[in-house]
Protein backbone atom coordinates (compact mmCIF):
# COMPACT_ATOMS: atom_id res chain seq x y z
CA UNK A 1 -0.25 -0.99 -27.62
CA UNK A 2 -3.35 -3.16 -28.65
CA UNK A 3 -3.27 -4.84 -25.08
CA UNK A 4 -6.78 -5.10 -23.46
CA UNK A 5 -6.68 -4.18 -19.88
CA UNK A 6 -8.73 -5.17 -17.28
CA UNK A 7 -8.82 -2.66 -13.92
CA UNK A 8 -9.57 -4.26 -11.06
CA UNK A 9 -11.08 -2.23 -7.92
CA UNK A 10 -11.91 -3.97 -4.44
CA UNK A 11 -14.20 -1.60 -2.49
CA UNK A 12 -16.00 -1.22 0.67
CA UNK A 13 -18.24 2.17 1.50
CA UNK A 14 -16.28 4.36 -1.00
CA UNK A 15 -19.30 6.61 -1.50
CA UNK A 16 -16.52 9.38 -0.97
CA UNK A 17 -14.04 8.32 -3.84
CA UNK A 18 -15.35 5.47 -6.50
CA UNK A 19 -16.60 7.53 -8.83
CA UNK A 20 -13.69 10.03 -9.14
CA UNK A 21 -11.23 6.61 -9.01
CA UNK A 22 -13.81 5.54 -12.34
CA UNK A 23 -13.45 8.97 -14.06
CA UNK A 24 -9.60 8.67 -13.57
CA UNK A 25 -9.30 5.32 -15.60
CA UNK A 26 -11.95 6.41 -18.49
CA UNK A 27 -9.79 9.95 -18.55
CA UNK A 28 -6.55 7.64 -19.42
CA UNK A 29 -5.35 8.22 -23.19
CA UNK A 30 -5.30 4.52 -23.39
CA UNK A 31 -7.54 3.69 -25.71
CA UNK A 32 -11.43 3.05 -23.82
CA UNK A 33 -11.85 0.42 -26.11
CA UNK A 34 -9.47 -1.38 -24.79
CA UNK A 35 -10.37 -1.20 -21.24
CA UNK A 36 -12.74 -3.13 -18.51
CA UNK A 37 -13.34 -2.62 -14.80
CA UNK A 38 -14.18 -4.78 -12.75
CA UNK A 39 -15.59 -3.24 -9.10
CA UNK A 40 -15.41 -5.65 -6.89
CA UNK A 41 -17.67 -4.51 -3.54
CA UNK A 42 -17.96 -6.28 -0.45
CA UNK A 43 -21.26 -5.75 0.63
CA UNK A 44 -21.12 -1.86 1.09
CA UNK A 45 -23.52 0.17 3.17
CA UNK A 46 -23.07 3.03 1.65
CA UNK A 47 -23.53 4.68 -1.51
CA UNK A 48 -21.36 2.80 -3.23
CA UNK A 49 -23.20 -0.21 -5.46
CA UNK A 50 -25.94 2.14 -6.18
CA UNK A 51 -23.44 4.74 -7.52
CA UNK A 52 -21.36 1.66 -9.56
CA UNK A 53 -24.33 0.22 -10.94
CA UNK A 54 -25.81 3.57 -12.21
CA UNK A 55 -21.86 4.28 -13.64
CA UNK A 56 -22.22 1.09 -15.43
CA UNK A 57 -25.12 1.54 -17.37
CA UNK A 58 -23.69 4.41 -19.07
CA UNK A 59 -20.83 1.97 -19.47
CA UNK A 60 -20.70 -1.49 -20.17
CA UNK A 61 -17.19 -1.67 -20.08
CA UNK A 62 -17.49 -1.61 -16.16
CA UNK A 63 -18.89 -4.23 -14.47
CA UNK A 64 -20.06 -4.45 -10.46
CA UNK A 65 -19.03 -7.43 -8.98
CA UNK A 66 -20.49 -8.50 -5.38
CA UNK A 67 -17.39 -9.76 -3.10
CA UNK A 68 -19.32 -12.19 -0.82
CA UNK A 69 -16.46 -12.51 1.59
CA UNK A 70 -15.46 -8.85 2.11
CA UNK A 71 -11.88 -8.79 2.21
CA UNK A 72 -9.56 -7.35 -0.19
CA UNK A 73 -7.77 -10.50 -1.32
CA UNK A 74 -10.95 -12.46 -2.22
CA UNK A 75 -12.22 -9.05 -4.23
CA UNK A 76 -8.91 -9.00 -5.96
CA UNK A 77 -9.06 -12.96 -7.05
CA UNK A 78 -13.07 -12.05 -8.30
CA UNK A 79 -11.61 -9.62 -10.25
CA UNK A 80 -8.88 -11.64 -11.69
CA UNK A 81 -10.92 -14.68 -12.28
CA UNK A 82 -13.64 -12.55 -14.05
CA UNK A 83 -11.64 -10.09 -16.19
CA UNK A 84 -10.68 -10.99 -20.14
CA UNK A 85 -7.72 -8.96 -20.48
CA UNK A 86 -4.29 -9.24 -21.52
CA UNK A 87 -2.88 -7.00 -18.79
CA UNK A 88 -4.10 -7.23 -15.23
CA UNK A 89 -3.88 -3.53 -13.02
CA UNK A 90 -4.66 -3.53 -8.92
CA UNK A 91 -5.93 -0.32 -8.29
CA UNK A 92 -7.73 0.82 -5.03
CA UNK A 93 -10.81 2.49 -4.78
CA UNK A 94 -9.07 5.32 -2.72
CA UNK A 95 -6.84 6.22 -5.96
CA UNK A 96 -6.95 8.00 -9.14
CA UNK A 97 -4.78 7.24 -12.30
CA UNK A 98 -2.82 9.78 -13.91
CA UNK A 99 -4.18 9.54 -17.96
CA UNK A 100 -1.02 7.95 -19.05
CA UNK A 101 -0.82 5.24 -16.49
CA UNK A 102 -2.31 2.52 -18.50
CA UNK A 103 -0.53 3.62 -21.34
CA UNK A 104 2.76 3.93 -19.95
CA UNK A 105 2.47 0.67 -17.79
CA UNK A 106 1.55 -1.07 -21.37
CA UNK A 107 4.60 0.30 -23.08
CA UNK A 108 6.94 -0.71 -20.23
CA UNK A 109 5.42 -4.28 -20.46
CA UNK A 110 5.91 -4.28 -24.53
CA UNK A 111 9.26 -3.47 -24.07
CA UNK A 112 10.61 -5.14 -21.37
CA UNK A 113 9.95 -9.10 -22.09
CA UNK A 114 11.83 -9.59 -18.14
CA UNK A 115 9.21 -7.48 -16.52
CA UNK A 116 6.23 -8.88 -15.29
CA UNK A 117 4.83 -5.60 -13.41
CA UNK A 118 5.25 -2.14 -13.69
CA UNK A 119 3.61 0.50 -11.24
CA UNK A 120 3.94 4.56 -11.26
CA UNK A 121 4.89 6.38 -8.48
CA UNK A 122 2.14 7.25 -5.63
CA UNK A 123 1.47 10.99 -5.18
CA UNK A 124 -0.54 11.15 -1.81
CA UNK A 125 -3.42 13.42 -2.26
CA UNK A 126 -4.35 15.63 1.12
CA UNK A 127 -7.85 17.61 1.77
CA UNK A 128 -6.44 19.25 5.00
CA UNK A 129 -3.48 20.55 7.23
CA UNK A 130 -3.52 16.83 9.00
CA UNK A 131 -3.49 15.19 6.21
CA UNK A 132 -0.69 17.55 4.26
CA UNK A 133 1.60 16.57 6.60
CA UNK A 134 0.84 12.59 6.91
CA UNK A 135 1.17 13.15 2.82
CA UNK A 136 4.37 14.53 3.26
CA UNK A 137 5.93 11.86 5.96
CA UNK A 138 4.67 9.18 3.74
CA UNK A 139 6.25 10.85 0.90
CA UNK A 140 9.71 10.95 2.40
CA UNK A 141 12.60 8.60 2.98
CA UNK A 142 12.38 8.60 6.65
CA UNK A 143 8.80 7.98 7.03
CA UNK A 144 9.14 4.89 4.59
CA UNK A 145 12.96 3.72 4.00
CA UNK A 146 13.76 2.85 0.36
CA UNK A 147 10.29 2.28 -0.49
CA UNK A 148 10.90 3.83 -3.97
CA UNK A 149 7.43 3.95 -5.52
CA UNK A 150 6.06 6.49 -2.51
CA UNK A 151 9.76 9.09 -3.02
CA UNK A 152 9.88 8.65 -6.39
CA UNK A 153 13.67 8.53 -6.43
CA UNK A 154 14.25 6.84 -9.91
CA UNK A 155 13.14 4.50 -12.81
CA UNK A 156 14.27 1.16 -12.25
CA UNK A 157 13.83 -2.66 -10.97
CA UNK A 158 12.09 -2.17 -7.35
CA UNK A 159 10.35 -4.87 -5.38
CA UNK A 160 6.70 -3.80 -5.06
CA UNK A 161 4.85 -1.06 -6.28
CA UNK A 162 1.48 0.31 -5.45
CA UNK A 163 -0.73 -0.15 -8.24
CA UNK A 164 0.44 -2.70 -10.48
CA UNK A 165 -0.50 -3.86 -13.87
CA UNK A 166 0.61 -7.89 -14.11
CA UNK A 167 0.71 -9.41 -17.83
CA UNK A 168 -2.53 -11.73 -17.15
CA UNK A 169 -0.03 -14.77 -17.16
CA UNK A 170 1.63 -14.03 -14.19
CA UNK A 171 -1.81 -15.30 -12.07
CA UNK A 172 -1.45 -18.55 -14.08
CA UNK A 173 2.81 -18.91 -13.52
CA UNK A 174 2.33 -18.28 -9.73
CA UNK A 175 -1.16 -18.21 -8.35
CA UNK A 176 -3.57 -15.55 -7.32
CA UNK A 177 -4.10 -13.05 -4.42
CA UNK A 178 -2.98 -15.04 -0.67
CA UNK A 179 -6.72 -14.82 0.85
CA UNK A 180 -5.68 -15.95 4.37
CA UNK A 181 -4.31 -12.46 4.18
CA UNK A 182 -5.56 -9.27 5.22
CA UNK A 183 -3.39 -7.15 4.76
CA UNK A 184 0.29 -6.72 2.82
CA UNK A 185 -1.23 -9.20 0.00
CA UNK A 186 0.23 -6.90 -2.49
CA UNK A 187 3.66 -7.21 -0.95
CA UNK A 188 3.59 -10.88 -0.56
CA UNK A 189 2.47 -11.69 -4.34
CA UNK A 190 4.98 -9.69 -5.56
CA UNK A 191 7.48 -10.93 -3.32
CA UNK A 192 6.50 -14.14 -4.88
CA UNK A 193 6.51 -12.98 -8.33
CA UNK A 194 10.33 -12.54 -7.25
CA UNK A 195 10.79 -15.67 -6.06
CA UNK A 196 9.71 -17.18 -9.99
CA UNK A 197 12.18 -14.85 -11.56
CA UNK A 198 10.24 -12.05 -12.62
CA UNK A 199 10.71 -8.14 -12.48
CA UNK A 200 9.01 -5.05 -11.23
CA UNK A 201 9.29 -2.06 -12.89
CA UNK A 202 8.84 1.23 -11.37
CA UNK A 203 8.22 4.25 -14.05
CA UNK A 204 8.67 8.07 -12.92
CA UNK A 205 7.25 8.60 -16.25
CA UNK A 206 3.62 8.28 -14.15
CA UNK A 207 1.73 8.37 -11.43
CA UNK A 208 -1.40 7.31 -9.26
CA UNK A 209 -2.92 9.56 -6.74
CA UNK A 210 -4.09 7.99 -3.55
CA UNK A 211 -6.15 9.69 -0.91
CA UNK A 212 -4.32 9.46 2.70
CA UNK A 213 -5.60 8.36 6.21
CA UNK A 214 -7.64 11.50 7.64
CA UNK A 215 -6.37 11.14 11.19
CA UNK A 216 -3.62 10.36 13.10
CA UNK A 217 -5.73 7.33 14.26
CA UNK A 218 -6.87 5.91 11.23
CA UNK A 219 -2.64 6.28 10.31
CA UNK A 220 -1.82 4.06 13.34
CA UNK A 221 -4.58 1.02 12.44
CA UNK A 222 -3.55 1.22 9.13
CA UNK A 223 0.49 0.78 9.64
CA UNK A 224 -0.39 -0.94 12.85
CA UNK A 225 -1.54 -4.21 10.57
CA UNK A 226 1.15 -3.39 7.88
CA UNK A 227 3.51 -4.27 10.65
CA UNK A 228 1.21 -7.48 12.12
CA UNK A 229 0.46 -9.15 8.57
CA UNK A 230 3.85 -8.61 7.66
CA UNK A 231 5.14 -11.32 10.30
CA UNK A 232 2.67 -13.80 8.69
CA UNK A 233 3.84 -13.54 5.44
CA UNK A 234 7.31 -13.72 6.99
CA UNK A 235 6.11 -16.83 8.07
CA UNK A 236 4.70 -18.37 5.31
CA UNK A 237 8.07 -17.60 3.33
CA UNK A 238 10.19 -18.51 6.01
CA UNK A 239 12.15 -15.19 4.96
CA UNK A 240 12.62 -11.76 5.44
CA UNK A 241 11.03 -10.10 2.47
CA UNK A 242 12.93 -6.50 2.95
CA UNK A 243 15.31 -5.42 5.33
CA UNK A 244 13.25 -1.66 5.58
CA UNK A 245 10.64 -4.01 7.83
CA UNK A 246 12.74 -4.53 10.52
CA UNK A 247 13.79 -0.80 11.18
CA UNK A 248 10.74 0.40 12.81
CA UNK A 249 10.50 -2.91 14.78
CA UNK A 250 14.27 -2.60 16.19
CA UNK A 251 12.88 1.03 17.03
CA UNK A 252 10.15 0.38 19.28
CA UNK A 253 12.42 -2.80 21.00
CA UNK A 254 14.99 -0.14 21.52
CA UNK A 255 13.05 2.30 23.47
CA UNK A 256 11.48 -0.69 25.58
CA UNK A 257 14.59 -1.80 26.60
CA UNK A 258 15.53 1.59 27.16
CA UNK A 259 12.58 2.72 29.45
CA UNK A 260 13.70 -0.64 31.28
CA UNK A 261 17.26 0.55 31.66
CA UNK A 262 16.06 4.14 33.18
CA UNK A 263 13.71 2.04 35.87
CA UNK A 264 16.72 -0.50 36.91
CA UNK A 265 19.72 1.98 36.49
CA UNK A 266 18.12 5.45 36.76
CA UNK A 267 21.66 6.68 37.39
CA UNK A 268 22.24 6.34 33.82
CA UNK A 269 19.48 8.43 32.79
CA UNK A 270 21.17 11.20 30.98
CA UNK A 271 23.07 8.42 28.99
CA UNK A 272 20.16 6.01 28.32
CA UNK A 273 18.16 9.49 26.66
CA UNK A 274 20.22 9.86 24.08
CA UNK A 275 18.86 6.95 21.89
CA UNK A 276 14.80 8.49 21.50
CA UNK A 277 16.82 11.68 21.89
CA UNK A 278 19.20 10.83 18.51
CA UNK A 279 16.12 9.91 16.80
CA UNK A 280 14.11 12.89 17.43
CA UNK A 281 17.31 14.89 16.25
CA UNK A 282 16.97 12.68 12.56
CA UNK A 283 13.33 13.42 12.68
CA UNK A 284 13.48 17.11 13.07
CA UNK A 285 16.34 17.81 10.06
CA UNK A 286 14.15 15.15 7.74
CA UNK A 287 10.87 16.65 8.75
CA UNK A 288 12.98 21.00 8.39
CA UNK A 289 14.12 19.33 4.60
CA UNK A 290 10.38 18.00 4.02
CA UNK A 291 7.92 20.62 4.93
CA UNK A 292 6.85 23.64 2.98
CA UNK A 293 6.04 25.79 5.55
CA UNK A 294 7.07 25.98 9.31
CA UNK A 295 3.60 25.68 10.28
CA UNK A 296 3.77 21.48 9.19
CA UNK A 297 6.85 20.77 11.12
CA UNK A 298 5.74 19.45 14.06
CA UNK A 299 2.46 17.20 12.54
CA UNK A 300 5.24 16.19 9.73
CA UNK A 301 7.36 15.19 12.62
CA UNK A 302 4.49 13.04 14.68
CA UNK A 303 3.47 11.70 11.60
CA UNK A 304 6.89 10.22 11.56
CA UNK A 305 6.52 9.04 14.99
CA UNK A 306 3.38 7.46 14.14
CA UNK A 307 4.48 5.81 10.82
CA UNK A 308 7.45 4.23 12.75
CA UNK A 309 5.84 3.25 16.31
CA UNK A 310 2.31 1.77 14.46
CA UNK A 311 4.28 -0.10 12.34
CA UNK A 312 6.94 -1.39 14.72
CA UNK A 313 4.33 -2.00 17.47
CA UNK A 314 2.31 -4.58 14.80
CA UNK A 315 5.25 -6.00 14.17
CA UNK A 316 6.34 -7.26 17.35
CA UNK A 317 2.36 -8.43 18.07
CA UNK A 318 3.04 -9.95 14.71
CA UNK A 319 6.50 -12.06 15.69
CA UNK A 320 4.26 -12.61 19.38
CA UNK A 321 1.40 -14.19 18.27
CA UNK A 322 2.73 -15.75 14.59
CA UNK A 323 6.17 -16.91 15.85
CA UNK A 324 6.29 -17.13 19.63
CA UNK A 325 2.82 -18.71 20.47
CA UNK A 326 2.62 -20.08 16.81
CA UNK A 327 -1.25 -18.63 16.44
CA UNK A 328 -3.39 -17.81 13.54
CA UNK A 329 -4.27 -14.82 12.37
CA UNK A 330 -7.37 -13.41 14.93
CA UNK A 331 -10.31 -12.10 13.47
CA UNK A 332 -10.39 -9.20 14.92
CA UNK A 333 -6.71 -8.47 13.05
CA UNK A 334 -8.75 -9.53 9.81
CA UNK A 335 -11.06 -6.32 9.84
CA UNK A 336 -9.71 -3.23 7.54
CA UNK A 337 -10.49 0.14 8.92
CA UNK A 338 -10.61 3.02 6.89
């Protein structure tokens, strides 16, 4: 348990949230010896470095970093590069640790020698009726498939996880953060950690808290470039990195070549409804079995529809533009929105 951990944060006008995220990993019953943060901003307008810089001169364990290229990939690797600990943990600015989250990612580490990540399972955190039920779709097996870190469903060997804490030697066996990406550059250095033969650990034992999208809009960009950046890491692997990636793609192909179907054999009509209708049937009993009061059903239920259509729509741009017309990422693709 005599680990040091470094904590690194990449953050962009966070005004809102850095400071609670901060609190959070101080709060931890690791010992605050033991820890360092490392903020990593990219050239906020907000609040934010003037808030950081005041939190670390109460504490010189954290440390503001300026991220000269914005993105989060590049923030990540300033982190990395910069930090001195023995254990490495990605943690957004939008999140909050539960107090034994360091501890219990340490212990994991210590005792499993085959593991080189462990993550806790993501509680999304609501402020309104909106975002209740996004929290809720996200949190449930149709919104997001076997994604086990967001249901929770068990302890075990997964293959990402949210917030993970890396043995510092993992960034030496395989490389850092994939800055040509965007997005999904989580997802596509763990699926590399994979590829080298190591393990990801998901403990139940904890948990991070992560503030959700506070519109239906802000849902759709977000899961809209999950889907997109997902076909370029596709690409770079030349593999499929899950199967649960396809299923919302399949989804929106199906109901194009269904509306096509109506227009050149509208006789069929009654036929050719039952595939949206079939899946509206699956989202109603999963969104009756997920919501706590009848009130949420039907934003639980278009939160599904958005989670699925966003993500299967940025997909298919994705396989367009990456694998059809063999194009680079566009810039405009390269932007996060909040």
């Amino acid at each position: 348990m005599s680990k040091k951990v470094s904590v690194v944060i990449p953050c962009r006008n966070e005004e809102d949230f850095i400071l609670r995220c901060l609190d959070s990993i101080f709060s931890s019953d690791y010992p605050n010896e033991l820890i360092e943060v490392l903020v990593c901003d990219g050239k906020s307008e907000d609040k934010t470095p003037a808030l950081v810089q005041e939190y670390a001169k109460k504490n010189s364990d954290v440390r503001y970093l300026i991220n000269e290229k914005t993105t989060t990939p590049f923030a990540l690797n300033l982190g990395i590069t910069n930090s001195q600990g023995d254990v490495i943990i990605i943690l957004g600015a939008h999140a909050e640790l539960a107090v034994n989250y360091i501890s219990e990612c340490v212990l994991a580490l210590n005792h499993k020698p085959d593991v080189w990540c462990v993550g806790g399972v993501l509680n999304n955190v609501s402020s309104d009726e909106l975002t209740t039920s996004v929290s809720l779709a996200m949190s449930s097996p149709f919104g997001v498939g076997n994604a086990h870190f967001r249901t929770g469903a068990k302890d075990g060997y997964v293959d990402t996880v949210a917030f993970g804490a890396y043995r510092k030697e993992v960034f030496k066996k395989i490389g850092l953060f994939d800055e040509e990406l965007a997005r999904n550059q989580d997802d596509e250095f763990n699926f590399r950690l994979l590829k080298n033969g190591g393990k990801i650990w998901l403990s139940t034992s904890t948990s991070a808290k992560y503030y959700v999208r506070s519109s239906f809009q802000k849902l759709f960009k977000q899961y809209f470039q999950y889907g997109y950046w997902k076909v370029y890491v596709n690409k770079k692997h030349k593999s499929i990195t899950t199967l649960r990636q396809l299923v919302p793609a399949a989804f929106i192909l199906g109901l194009f070549a269904d509306v096509i179907l109506v227009v050149l054999f509208p006789v069929y009509w009654k036929y050719l409804a039952l595939y949206p209708l079939l899946y509206f049937v699956f989202a109603a009993l999963f969104a009756l079995r997920t919501v706590k009061n009848n009130n949420q059903f039907f934003t639980v239920l278009f939160s599904f529809f958005i989670l699925h259509t966003s993500y299967g729509m940025g997909y298919v741009e994705g396989v367009i533009n990456f694998i059809l017309l063999n194009r680079k990422p566009a810039k405009a693709k390269s932007k996060l929105t909040r």
